[in-house]
C-alpha atoms as a PDB file:
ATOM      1  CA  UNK A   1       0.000   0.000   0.000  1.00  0.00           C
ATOM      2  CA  UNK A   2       3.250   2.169   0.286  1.00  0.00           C
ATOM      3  CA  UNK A   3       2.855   2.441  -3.897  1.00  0.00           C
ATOM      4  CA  UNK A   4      -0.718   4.014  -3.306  1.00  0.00           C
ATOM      5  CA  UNK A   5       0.089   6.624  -1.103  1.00  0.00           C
ATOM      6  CA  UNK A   6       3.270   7.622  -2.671  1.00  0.00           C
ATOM      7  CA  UNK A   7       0.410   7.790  -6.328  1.00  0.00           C
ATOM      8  CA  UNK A   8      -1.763   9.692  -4.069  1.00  0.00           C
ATOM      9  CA  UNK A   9       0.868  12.316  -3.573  1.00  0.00           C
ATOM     10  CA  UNK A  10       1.759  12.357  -7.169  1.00  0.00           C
ATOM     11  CA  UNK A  11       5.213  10.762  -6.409  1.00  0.00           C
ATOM     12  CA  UNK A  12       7.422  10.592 -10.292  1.00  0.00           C
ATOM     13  CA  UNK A  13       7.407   6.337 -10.898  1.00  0.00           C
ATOM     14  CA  UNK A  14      11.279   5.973 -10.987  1.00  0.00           C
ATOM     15  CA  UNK A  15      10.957   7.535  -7.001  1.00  0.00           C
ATOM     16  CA  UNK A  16       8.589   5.091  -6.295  1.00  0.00           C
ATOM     17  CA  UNK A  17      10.356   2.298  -7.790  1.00  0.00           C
ATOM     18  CA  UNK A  18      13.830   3.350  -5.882  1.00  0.00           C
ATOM     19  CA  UNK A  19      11.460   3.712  -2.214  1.00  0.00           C
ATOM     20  CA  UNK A  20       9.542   0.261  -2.990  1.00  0.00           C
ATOM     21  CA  UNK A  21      12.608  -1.430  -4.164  1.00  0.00           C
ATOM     22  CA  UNK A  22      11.015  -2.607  -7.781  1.00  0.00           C
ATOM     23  CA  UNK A  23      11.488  -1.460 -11.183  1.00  0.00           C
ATOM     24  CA  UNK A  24      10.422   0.940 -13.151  1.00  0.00           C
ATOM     25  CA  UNK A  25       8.372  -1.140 -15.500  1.00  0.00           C
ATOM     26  CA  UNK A  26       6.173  -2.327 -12.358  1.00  0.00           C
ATOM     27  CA  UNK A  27       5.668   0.737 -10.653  1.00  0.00           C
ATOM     28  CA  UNK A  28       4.116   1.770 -14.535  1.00  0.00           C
ATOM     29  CA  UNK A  29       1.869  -1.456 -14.386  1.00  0.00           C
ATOM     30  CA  UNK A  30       0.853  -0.852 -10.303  1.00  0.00           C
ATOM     31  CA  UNK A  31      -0.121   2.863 -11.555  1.00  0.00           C
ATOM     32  CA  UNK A  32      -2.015   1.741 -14.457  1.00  0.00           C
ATOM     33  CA  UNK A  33      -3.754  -0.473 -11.974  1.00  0.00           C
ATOM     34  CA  UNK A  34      -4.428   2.137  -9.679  1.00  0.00           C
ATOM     35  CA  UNK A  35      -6.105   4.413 -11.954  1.00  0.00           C
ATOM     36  CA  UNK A  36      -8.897   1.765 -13.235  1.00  0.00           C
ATOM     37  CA  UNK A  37      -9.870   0.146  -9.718  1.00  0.00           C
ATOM     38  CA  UNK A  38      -8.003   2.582  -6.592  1.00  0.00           C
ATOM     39  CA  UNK A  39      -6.334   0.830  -3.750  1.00  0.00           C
ATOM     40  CA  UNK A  40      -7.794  -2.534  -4.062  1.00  0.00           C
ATOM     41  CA  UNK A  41      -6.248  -2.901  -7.412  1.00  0.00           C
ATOM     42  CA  UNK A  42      -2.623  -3.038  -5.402  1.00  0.00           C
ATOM     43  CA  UNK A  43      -4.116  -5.660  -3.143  1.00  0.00           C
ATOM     44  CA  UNK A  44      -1.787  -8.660  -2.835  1.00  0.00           C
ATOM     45  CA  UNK A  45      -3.241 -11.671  -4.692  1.00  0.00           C
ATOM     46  CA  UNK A  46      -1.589 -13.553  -2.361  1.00  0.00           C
ATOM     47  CA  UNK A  47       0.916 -16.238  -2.344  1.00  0.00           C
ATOM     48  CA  UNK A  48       2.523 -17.210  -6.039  1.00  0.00           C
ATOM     49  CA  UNK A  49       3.170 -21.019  -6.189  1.00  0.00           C
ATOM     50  CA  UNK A  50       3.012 -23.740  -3.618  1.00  0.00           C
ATOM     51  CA  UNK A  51       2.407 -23.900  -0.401  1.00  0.00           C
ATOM     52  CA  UNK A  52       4.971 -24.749   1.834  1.00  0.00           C
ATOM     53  CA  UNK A  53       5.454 -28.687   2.451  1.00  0.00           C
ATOM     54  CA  UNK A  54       6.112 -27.627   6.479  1.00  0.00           C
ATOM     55  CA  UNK A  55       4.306 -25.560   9.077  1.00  0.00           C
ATOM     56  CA  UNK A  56       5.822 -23.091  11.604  1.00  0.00           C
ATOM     57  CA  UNK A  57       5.638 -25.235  14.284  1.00  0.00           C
ATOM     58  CA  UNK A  58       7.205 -27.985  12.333  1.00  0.00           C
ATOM     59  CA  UNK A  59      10.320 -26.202  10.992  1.00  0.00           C
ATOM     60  CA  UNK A  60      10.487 -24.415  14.390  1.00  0.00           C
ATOM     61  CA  UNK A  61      10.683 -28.153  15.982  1.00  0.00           C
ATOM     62  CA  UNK A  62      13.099 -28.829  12.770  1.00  0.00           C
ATOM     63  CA  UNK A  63      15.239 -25.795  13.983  1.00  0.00           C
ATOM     64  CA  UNK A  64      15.980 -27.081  17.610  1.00  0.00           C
ATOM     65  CA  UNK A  65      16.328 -30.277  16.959  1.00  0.00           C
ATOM     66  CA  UNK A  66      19.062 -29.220  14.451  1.00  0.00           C
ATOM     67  CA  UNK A  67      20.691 -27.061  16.732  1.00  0.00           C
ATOM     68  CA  UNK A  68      21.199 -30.071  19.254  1.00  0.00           C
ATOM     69  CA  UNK A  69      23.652 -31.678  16.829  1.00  0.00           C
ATOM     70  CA  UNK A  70      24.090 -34.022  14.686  1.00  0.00           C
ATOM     71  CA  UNK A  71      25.447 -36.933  17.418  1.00  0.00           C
ATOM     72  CA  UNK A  72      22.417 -35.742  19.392  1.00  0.00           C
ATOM     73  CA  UNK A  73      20.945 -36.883  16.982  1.00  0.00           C
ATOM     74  CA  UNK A  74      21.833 -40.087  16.579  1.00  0.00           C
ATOM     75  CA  UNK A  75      24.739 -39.539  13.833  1.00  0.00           C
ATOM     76  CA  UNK A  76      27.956 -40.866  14.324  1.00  0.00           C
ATOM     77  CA  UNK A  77      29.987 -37.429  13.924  1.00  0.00           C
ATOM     78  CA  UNK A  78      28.422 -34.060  14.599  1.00  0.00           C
ATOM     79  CA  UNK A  79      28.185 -32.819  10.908  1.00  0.00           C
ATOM     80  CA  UNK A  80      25.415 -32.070   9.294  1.00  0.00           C
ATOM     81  CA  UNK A  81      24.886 -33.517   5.933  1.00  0.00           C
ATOM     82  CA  UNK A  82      21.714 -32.727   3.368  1.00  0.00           C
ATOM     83  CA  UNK A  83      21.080 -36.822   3.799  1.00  0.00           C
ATOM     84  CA  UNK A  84      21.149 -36.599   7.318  1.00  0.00           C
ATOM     85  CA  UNK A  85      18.622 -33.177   7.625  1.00  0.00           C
ATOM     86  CA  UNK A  86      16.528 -34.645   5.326  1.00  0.00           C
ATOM     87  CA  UNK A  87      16.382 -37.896   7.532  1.00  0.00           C
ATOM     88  CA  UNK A  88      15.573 -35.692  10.661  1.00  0.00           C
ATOM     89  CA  UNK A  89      12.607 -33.787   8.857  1.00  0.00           C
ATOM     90  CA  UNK A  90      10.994 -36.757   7.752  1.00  0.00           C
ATOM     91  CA  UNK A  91      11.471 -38.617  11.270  1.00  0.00           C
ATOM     92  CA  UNK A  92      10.416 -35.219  13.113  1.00  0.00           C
ATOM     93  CA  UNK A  93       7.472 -34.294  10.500  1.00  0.00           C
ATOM     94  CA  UNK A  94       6.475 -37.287   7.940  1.00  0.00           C
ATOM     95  CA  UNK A  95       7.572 -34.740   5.280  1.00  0.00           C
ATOM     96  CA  UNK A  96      10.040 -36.168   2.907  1.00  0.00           C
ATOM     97  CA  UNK A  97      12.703 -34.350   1.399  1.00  0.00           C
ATOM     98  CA  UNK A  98      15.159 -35.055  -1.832  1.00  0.00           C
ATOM     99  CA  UNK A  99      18.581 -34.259  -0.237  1.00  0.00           C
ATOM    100  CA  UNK A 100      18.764 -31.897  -2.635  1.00  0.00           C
ATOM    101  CA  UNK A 101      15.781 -29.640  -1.882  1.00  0.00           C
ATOM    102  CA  UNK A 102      16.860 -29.708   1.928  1.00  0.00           C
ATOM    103  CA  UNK A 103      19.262 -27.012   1.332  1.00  0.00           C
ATOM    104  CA  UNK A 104      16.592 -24.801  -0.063  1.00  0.00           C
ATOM    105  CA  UNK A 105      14.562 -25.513   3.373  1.00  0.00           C
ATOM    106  CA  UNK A 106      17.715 -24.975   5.493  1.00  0.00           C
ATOM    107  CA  UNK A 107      18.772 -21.300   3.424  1.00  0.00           C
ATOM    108  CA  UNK A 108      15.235 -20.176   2.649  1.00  0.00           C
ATOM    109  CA  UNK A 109      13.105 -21.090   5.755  1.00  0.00           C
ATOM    110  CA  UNK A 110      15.203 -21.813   8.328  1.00  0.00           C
ATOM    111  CA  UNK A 111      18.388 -19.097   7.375  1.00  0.00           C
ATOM    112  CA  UNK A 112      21.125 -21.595   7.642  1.00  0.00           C
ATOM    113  CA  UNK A 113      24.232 -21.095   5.926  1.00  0.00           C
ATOM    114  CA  UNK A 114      26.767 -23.674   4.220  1.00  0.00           C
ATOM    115  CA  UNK A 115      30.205 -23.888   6.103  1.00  0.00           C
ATOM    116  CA  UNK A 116      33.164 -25.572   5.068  1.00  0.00           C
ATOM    117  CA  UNK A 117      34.620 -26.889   7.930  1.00  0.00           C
ATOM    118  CA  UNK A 118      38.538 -25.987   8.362  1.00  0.00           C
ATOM    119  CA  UNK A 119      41.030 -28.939   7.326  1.00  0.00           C
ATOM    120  CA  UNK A 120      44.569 -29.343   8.007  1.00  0.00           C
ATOM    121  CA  UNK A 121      46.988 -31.974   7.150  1.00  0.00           C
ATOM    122  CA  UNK A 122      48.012 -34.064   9.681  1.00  0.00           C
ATOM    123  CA  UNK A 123      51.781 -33.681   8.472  1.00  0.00           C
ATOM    124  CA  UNK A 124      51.396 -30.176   7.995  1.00  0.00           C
ATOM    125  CA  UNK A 125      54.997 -29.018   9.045  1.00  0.00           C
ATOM    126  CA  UNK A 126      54.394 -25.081   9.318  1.00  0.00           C
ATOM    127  CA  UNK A 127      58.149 -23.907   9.620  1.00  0.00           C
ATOM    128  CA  UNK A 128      58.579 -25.897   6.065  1.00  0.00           C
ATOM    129  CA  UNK A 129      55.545 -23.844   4.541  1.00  0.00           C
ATOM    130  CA  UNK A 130      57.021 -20.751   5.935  1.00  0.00           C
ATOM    131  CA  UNK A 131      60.653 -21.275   4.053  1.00  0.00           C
ATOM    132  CA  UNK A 132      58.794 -22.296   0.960  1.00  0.00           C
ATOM    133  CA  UNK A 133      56.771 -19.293   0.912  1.00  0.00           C
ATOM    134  CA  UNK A 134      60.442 -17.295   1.821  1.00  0.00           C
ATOM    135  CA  UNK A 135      62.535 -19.415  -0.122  1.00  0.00           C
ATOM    136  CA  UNK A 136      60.990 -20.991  -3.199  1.00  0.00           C
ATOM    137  CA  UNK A 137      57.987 -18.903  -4.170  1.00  0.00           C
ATOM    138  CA  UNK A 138      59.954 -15.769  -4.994  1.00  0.00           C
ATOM    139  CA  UNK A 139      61.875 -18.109  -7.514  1.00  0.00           C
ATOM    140  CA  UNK A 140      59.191 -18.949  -8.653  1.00  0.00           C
ATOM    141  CA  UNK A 141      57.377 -15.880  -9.363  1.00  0.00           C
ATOM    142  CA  UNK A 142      60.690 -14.818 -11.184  1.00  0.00           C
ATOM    143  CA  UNK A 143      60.408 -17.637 -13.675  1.00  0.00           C
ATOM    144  CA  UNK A 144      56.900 -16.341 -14.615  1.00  0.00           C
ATOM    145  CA  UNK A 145      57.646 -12.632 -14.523  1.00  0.00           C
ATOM    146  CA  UNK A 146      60.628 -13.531 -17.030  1.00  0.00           C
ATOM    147  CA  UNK A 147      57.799 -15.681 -19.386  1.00  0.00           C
ATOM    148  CA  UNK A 148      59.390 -18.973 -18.067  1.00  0.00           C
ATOM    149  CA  UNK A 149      56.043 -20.016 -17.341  1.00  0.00           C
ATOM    150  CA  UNK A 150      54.524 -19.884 -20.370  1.00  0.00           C
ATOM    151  CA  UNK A 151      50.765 -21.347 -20.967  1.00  0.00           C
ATOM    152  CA  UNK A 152      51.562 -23.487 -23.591  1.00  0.00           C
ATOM    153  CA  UNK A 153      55.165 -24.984 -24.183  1.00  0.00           C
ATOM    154  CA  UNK A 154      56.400 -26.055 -27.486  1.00  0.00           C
ATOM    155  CA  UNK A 155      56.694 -29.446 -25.675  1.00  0.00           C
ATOM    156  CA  UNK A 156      53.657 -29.363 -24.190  1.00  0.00           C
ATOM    157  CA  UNK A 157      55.004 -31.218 -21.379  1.00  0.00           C
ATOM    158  CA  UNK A 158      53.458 -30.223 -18.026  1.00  0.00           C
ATOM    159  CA  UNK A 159      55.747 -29.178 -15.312  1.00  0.00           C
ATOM    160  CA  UNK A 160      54.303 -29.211 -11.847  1.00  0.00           C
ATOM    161  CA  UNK A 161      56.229 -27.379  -8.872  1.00  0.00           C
ATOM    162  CA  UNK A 162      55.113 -29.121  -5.839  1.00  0.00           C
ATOM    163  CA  UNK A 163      55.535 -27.654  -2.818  1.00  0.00           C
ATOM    164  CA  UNK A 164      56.735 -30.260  -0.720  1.00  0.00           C
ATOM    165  CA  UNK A 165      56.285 -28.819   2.479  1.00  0.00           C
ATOM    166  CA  UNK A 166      56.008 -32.606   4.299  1.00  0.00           C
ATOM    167  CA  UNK A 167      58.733 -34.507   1.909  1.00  0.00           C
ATOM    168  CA  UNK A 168      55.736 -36.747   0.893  1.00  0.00           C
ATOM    169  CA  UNK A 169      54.346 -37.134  -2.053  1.00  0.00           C
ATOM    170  CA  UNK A 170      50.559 -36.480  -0.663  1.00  0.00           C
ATOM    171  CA  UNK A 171      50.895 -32.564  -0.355  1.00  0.00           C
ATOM    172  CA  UNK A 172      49.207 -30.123  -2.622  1.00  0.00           C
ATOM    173  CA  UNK A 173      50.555 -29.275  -5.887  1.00  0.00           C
ATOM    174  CA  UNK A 174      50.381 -25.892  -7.560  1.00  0.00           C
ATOM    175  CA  UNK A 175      50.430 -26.409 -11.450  1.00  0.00           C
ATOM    176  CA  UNK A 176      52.053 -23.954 -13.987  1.00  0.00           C
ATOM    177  CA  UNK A 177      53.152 -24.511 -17.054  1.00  0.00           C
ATOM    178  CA  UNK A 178      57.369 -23.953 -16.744  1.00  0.00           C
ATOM    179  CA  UNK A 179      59.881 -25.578 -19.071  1.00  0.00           C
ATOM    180  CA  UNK A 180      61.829 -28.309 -17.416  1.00  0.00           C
ATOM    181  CA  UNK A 181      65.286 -26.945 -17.650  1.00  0.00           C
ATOM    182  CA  UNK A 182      64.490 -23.785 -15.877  1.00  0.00           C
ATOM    183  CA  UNK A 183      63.363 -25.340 -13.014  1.00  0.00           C
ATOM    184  CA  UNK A 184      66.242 -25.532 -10.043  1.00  0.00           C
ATOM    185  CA  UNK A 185      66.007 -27.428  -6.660  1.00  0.00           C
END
């Protein structure tokens, strides 16, 4: 009804459509609207599409039960997985899910966000990342500065500079494309 009022006192459309948060084109269609029927023109039609598959009181019973954990709820670690919410909705509510929709459920209804949780390498030896950063990356970064690095080689042979920050062969690997020879140890 904000649109009505701000017709009423003759109010330009692009105004309206910056204060109502819509564009131009539909504060021209709302007016239009106005000026055949008045006020109850603007009247909501209600809800587009379907009906929500939960109630309230179900997602609110959803909500705590999610926020008492995963092993609380009978999971064997205390992450929550789209399988695992959409397990506890249908045992909570008889609604059932695709894992797949549950996200739009947790986002939408219940404002949940996606986290990745944090992950370190067992191995991770953080005095050897620090002298690679020091030590190796500035060679690096000279080798592509000078075109060493090149995106495609005449050999097309792919040279990747791992950073071997645990002397095993599981660490990451960053991947450039850096003729053989110029690489030194």
């Amino acid at each position: 009804m904000r649109a009505a009022e701000l017709f009423e006192r003759d109010v330009i459309p692009a105004e309206i459509a910056r204060q109502v948060g819509v564009s131009h084109q539909i504060v021209s269609d709302w007016r239009k609207a106005w000026r055949r029927n008045g006020r109850d023109a603007l009247r909501s039609a209600g809800r587009a599409g379907r009906k929500p598959k939960l109630s309230d009181d179900q997602l609110e019973r959803v909500r705590s039960t999610l926020l008492n954990g995963a092993e609380a709820n009978g999971f064997a670690t205390d992450v929550w997985t789209l399988s695992r919410v959409a397990e506890v909705i249908e045992r909570l509510t008889g609604v059932s899910y695709h894992p797949g929709h549950v996200w739009y459920v947790l986002r939408d209804q219940l404002d949940w966000t996606w986290q990745r949780p944090a992950r370190r390498a067992v191995e991770r030896d953080d005095a050897a990342v620090e002298r690679w950063v020091k030590r190796r990356w500035p060679q690096l970064k000279t080798l592509i500065a000078r075109g060493a690095a090149t995106e495609r080689h005449e050999s097309r042979r792919r040279a990747t500079i791992l950073a071997t920050v645990t002397g095993s062969k599981r660490c990451r690997a960053l991947s450039f494309l850096v003729p053989r020879a110029r690489l030194k140890n």
